[in-house]
PDB file of N, CA and C in Angstrom:
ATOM      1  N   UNK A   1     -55.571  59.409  68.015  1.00  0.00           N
ATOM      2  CA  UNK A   1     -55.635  59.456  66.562  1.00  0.00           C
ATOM      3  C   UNK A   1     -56.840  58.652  66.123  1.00  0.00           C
ATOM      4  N   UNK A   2     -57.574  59.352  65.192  1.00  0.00           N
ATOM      5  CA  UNK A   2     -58.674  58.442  64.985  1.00  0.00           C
ATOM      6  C   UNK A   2     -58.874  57.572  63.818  1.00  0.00           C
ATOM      7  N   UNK A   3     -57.820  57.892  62.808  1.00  0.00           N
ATOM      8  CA  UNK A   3     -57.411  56.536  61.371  1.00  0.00           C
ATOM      9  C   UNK A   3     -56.613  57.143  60.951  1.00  0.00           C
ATOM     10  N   UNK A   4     -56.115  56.061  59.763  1.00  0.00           N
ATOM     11  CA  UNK A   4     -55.398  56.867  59.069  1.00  0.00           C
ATOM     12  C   UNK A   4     -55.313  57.819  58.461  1.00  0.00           C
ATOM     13  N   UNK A   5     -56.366  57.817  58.008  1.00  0.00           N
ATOM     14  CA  UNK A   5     -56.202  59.583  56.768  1.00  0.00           C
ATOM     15  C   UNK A   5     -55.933  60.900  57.855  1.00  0.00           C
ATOM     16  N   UNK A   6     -55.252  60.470  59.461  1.00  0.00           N
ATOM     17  CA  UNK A   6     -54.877  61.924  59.837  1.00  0.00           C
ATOM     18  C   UNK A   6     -52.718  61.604  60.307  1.00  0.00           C
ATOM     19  N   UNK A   7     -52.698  60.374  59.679  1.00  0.00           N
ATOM     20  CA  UNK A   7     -50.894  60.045  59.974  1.00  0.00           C
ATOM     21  C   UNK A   7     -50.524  61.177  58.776  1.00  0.00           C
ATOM     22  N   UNK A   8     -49.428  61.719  59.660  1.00  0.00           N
ATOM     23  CA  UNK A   8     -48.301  62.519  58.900  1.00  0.00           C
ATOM     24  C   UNK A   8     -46.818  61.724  59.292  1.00  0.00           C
ATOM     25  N   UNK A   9     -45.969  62.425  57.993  1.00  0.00           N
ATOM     26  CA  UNK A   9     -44.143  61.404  58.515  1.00  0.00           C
ATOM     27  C   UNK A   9     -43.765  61.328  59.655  1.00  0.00           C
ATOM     28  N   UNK A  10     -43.316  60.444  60.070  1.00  0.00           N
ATOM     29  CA  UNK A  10     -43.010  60.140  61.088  1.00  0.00           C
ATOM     30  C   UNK A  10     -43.584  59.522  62.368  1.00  0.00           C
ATOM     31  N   UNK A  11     -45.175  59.517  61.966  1.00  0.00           N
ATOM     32  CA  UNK A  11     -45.887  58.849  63.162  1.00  0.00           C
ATOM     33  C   UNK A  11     -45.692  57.247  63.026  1.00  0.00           C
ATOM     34  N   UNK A  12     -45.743  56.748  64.227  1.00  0.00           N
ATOM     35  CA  UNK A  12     -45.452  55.371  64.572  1.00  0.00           C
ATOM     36  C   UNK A  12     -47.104  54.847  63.849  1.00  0.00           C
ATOM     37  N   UNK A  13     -46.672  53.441  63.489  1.00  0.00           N
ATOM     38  CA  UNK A  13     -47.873  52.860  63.371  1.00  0.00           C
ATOM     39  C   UNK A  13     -47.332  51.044  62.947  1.00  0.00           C
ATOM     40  N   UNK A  14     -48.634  50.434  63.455  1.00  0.00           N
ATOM     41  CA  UNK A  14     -48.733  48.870  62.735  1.00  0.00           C
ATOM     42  C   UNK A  14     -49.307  48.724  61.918  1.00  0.00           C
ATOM     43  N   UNK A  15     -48.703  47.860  61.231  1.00  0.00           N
ATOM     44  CA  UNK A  15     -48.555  47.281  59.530  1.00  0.00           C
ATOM     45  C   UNK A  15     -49.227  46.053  60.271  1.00  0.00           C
ATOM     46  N   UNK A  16     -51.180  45.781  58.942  1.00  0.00           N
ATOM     47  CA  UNK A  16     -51.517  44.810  58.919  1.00  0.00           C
ATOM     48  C   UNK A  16     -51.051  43.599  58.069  1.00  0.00           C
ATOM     49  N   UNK A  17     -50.618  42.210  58.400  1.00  0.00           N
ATOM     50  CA  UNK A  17     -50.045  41.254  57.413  1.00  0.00           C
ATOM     51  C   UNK A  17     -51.124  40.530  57.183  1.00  0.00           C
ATOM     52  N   UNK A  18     -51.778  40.499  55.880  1.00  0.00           N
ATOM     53  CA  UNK A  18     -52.319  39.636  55.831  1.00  0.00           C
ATOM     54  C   UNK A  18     -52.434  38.106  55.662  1.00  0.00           C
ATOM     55  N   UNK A  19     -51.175  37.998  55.343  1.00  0.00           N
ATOM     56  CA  UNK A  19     -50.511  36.555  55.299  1.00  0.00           C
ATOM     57  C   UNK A  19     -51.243  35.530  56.357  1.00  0.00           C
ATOM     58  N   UNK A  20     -50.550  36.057  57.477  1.00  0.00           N
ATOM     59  CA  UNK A  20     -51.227  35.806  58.923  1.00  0.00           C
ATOM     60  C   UNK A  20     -51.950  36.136  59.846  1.00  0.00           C
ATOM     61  N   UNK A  21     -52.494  37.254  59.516  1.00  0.00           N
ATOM     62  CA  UNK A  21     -53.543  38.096  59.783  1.00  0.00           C
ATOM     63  C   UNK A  21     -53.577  38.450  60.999  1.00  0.00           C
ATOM     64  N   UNK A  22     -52.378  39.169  61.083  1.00  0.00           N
ATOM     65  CA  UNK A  22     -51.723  39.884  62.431  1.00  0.00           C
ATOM     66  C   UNK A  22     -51.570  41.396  62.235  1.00  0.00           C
ATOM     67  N   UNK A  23     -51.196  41.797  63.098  1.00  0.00           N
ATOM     68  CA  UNK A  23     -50.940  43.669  63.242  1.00  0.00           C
ATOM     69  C   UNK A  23     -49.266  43.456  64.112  1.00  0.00           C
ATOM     70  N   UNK A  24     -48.386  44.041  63.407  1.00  0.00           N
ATOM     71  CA  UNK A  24     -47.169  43.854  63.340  1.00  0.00           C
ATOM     72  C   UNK A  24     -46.483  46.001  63.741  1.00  0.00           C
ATOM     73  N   UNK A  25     -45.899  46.106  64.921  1.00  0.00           N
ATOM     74  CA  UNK A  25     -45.718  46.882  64.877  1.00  0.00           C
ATOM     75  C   UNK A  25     -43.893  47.381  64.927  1.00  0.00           C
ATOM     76  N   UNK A  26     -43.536  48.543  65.042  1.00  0.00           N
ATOM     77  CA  UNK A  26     -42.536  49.385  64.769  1.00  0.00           C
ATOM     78  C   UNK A  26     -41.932  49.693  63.424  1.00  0.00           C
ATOM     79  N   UNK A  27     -42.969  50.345  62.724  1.00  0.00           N
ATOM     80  CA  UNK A  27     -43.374  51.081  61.910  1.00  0.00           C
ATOM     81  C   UNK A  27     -43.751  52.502  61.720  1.00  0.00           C
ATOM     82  N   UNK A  28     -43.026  53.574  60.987  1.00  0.00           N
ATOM     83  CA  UNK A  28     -43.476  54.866  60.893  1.00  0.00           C
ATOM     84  C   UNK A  28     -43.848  55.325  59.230  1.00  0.00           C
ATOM     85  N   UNK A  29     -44.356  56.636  59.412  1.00  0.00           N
ATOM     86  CA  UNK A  29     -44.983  56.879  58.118  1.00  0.00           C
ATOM     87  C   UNK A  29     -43.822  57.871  57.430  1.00  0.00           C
ATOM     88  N   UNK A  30     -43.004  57.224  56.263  1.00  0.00           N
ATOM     89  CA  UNK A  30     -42.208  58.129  55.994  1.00  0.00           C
ATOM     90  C   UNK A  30     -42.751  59.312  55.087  1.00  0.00           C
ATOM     91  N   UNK A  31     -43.942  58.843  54.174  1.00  0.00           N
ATOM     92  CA  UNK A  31     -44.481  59.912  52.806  1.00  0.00           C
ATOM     93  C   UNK A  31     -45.698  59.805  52.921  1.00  0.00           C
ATOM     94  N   UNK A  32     -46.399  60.478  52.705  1.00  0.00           N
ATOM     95  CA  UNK A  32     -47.846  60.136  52.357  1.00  0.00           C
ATOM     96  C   UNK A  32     -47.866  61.242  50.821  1.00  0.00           C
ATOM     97  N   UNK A  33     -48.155  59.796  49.539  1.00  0.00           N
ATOM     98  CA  UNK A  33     -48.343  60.515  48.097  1.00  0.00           C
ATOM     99  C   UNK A  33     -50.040  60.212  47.906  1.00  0.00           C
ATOM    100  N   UNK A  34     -49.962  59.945  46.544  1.00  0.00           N
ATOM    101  CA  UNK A  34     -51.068  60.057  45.715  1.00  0.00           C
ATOM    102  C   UNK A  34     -51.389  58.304  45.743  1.00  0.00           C
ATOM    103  N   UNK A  35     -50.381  57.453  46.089  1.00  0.00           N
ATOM    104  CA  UNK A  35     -50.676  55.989  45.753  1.00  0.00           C
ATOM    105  C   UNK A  35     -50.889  55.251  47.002  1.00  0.00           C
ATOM    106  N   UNK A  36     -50.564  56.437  47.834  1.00  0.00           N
ATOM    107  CA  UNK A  36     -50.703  55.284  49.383  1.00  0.00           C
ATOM    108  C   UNK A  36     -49.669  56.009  50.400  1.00  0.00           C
ATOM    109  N   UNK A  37     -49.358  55.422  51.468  1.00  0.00           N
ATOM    110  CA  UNK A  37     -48.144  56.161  52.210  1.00  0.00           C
ATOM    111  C   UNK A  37     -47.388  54.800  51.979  1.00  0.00           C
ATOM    112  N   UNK A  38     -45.898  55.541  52.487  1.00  0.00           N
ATOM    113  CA  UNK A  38     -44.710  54.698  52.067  1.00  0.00           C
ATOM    114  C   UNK A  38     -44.005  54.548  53.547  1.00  0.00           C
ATOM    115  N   UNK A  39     -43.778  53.407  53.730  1.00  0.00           N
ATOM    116  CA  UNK A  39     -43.778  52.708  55.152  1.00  0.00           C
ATOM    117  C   UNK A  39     -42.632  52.571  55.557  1.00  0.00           C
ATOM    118  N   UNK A  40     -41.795  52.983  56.363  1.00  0.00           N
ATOM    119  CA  UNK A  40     -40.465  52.464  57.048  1.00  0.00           C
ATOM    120  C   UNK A  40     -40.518  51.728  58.269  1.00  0.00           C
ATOM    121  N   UNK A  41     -39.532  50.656  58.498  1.00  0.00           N
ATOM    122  CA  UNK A  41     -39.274  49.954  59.085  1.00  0.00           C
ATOM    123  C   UNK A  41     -38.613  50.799  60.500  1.00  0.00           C
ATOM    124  N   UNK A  42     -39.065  50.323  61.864  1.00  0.00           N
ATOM    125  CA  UNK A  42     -38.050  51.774  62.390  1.00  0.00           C
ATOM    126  C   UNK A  42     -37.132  50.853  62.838  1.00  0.00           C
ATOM    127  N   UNK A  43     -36.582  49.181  63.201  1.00  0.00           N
ATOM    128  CA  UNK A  43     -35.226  49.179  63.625  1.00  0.00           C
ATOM    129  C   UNK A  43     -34.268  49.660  62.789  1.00  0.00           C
ATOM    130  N   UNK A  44     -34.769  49.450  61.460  1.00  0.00           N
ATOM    131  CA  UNK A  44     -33.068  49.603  60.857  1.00  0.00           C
ATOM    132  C   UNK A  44     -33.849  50.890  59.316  1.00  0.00           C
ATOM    133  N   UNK A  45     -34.527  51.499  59.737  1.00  0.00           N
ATOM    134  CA  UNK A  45     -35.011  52.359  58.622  1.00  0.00           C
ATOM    135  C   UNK A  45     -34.965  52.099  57.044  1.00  0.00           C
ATOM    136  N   UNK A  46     -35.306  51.006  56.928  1.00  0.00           N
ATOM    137  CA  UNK A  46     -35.636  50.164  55.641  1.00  0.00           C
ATOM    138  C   UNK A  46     -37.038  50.986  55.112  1.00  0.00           C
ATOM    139  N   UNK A  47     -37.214  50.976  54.142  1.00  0.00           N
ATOM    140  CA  UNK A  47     -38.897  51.536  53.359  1.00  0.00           C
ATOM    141  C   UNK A  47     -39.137  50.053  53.113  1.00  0.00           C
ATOM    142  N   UNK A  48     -40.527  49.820  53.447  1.00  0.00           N
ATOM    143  CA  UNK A  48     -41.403  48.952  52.451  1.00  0.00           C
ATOM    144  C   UNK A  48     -41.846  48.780  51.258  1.00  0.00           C
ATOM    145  N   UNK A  49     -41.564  48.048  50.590  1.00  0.00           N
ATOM    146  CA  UNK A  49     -41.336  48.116  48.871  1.00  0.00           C
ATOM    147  C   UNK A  49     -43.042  49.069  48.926  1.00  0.00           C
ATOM    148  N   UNK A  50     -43.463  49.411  47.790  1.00  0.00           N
ATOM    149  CA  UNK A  50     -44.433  49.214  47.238  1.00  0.00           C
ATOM    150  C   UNK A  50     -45.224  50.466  48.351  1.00  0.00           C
ATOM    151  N   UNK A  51     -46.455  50.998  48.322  1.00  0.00           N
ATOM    152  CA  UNK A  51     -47.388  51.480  48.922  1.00  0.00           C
ATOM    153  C   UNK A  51     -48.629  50.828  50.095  1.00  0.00           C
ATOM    154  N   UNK A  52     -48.846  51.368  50.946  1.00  0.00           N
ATOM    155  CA  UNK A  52     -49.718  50.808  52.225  1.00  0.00           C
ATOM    156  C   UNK A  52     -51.122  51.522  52.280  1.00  0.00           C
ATOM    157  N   UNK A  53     -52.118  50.997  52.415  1.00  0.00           N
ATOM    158  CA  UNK A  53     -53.532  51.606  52.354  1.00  0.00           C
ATOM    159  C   UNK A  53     -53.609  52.018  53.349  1.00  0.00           C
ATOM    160  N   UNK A  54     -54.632  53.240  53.775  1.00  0.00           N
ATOM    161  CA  UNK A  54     -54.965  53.587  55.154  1.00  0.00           C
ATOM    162  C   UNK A  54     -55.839  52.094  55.747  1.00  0.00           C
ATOM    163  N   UNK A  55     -56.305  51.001  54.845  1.00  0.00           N
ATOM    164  CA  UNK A  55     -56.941  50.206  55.918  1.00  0.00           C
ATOM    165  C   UNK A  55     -55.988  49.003  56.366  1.00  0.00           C
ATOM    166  N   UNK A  56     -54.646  49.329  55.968  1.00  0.00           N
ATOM    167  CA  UNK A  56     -53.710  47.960  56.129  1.00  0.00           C
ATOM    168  C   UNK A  56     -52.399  48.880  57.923  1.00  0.00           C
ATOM    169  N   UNK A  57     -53.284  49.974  58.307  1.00  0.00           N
ATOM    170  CA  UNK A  57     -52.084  51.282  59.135  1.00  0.00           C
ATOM    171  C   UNK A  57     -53.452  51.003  60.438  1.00  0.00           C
ATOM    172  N   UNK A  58     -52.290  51.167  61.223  1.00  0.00           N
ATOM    173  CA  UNK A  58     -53.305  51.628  62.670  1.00  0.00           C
ATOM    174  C   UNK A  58     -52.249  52.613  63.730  1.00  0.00           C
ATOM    175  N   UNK A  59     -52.790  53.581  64.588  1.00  0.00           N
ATOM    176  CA  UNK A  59     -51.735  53.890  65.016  1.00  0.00           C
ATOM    177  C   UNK A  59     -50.825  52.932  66.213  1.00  0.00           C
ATOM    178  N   UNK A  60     -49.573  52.922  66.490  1.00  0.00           N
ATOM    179  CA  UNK A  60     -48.277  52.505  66.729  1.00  0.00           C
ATOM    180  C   UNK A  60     -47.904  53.336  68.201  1.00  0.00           C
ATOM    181  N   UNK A  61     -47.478  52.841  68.870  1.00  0.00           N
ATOM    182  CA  UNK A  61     -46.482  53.060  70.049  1.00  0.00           C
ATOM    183  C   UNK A  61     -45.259  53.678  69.135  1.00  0.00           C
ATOM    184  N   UNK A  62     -44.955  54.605  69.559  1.00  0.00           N
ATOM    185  CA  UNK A  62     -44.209  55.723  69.007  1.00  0.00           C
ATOM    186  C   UNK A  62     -42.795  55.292  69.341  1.00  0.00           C
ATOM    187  N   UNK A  63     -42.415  54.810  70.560  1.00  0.00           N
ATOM    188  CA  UNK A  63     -40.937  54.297  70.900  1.00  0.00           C
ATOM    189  C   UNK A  63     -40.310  52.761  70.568  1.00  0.00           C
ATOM    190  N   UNK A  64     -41.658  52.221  69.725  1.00  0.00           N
ATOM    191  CA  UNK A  64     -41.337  50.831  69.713  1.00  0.00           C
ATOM    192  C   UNK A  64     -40.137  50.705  68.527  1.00  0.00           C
ATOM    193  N   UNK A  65     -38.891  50.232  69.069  1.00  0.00           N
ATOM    194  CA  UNK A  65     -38.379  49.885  68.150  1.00  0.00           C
ATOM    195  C   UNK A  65     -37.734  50.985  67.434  1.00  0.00           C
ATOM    196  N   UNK A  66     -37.978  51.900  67.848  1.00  0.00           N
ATOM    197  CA  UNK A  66     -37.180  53.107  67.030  1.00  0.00           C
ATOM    198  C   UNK A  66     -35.461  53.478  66.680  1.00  0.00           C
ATOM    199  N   UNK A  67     -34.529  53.466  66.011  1.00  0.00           N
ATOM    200  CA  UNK A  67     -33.380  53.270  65.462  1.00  0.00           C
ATOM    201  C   UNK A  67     -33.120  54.709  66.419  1.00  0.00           C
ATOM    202  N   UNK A  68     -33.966  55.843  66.171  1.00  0.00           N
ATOM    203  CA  UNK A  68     -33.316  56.947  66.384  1.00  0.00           C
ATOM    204  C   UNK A  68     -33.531  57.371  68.044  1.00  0.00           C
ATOM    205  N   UNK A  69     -34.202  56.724  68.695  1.00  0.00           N
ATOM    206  CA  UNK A  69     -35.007  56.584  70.214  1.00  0.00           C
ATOM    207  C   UNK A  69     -33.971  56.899  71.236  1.00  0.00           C
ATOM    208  N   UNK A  70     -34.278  57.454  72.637  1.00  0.00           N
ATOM    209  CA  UNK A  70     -33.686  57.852  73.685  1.00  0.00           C
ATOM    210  C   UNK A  70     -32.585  56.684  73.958  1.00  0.00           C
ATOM    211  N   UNK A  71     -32.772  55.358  73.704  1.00  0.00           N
ATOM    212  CA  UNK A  71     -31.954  54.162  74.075  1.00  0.00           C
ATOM    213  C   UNK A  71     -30.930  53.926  72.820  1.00  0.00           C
ATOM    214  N   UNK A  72     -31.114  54.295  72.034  1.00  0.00           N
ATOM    215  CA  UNK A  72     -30.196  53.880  70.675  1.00  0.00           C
ATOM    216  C   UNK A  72     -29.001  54.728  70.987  1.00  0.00           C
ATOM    217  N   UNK A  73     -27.981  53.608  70.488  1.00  0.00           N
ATOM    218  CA  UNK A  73     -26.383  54.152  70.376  1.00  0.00           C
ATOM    219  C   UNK A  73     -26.287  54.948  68.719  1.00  0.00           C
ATOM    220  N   UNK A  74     -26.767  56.401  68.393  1.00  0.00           N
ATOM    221  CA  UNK A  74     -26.732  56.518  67.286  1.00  0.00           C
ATOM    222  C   UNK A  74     -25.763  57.595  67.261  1.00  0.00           C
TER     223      UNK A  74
END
């Protein structure tokens, strides 16, 4: 994958924090609108308040952490 402007729902990706200025992953792309894409959490499929820039996304290990994954009791 070569940035963001090619994530569609569901691709894995890390969320930059700038707080601490880390890359934080198990993360997927639930929407991509007009204000940004809208970010879910994948242990427990929470959304991230608010909207994510393509320069705050990188792509993600796809199994990290995933709720719905080959190992989950779902």
């Amino acid at each position: 994958m070569s940035g963001a402007d090619t994530f569609v729902p569901g691709d894995a990706v890390e969320v930059f924090v700038r707080f601490n200025r880390s890359w934080v992953p198990g993360f997927e792309i639930a929407a991509i609108t007009a204000d940004g894409y809208q970010v879910r959490r994948t242990a427990d499929l929470s959304l991230l308040p608010g909207f994510t820039g393509p320069a705050d996304l990188r792509a993600g290990h796809p199994a990290f952490g995933h709720a719905s994954g080959p190992d989950s009791e779902s």
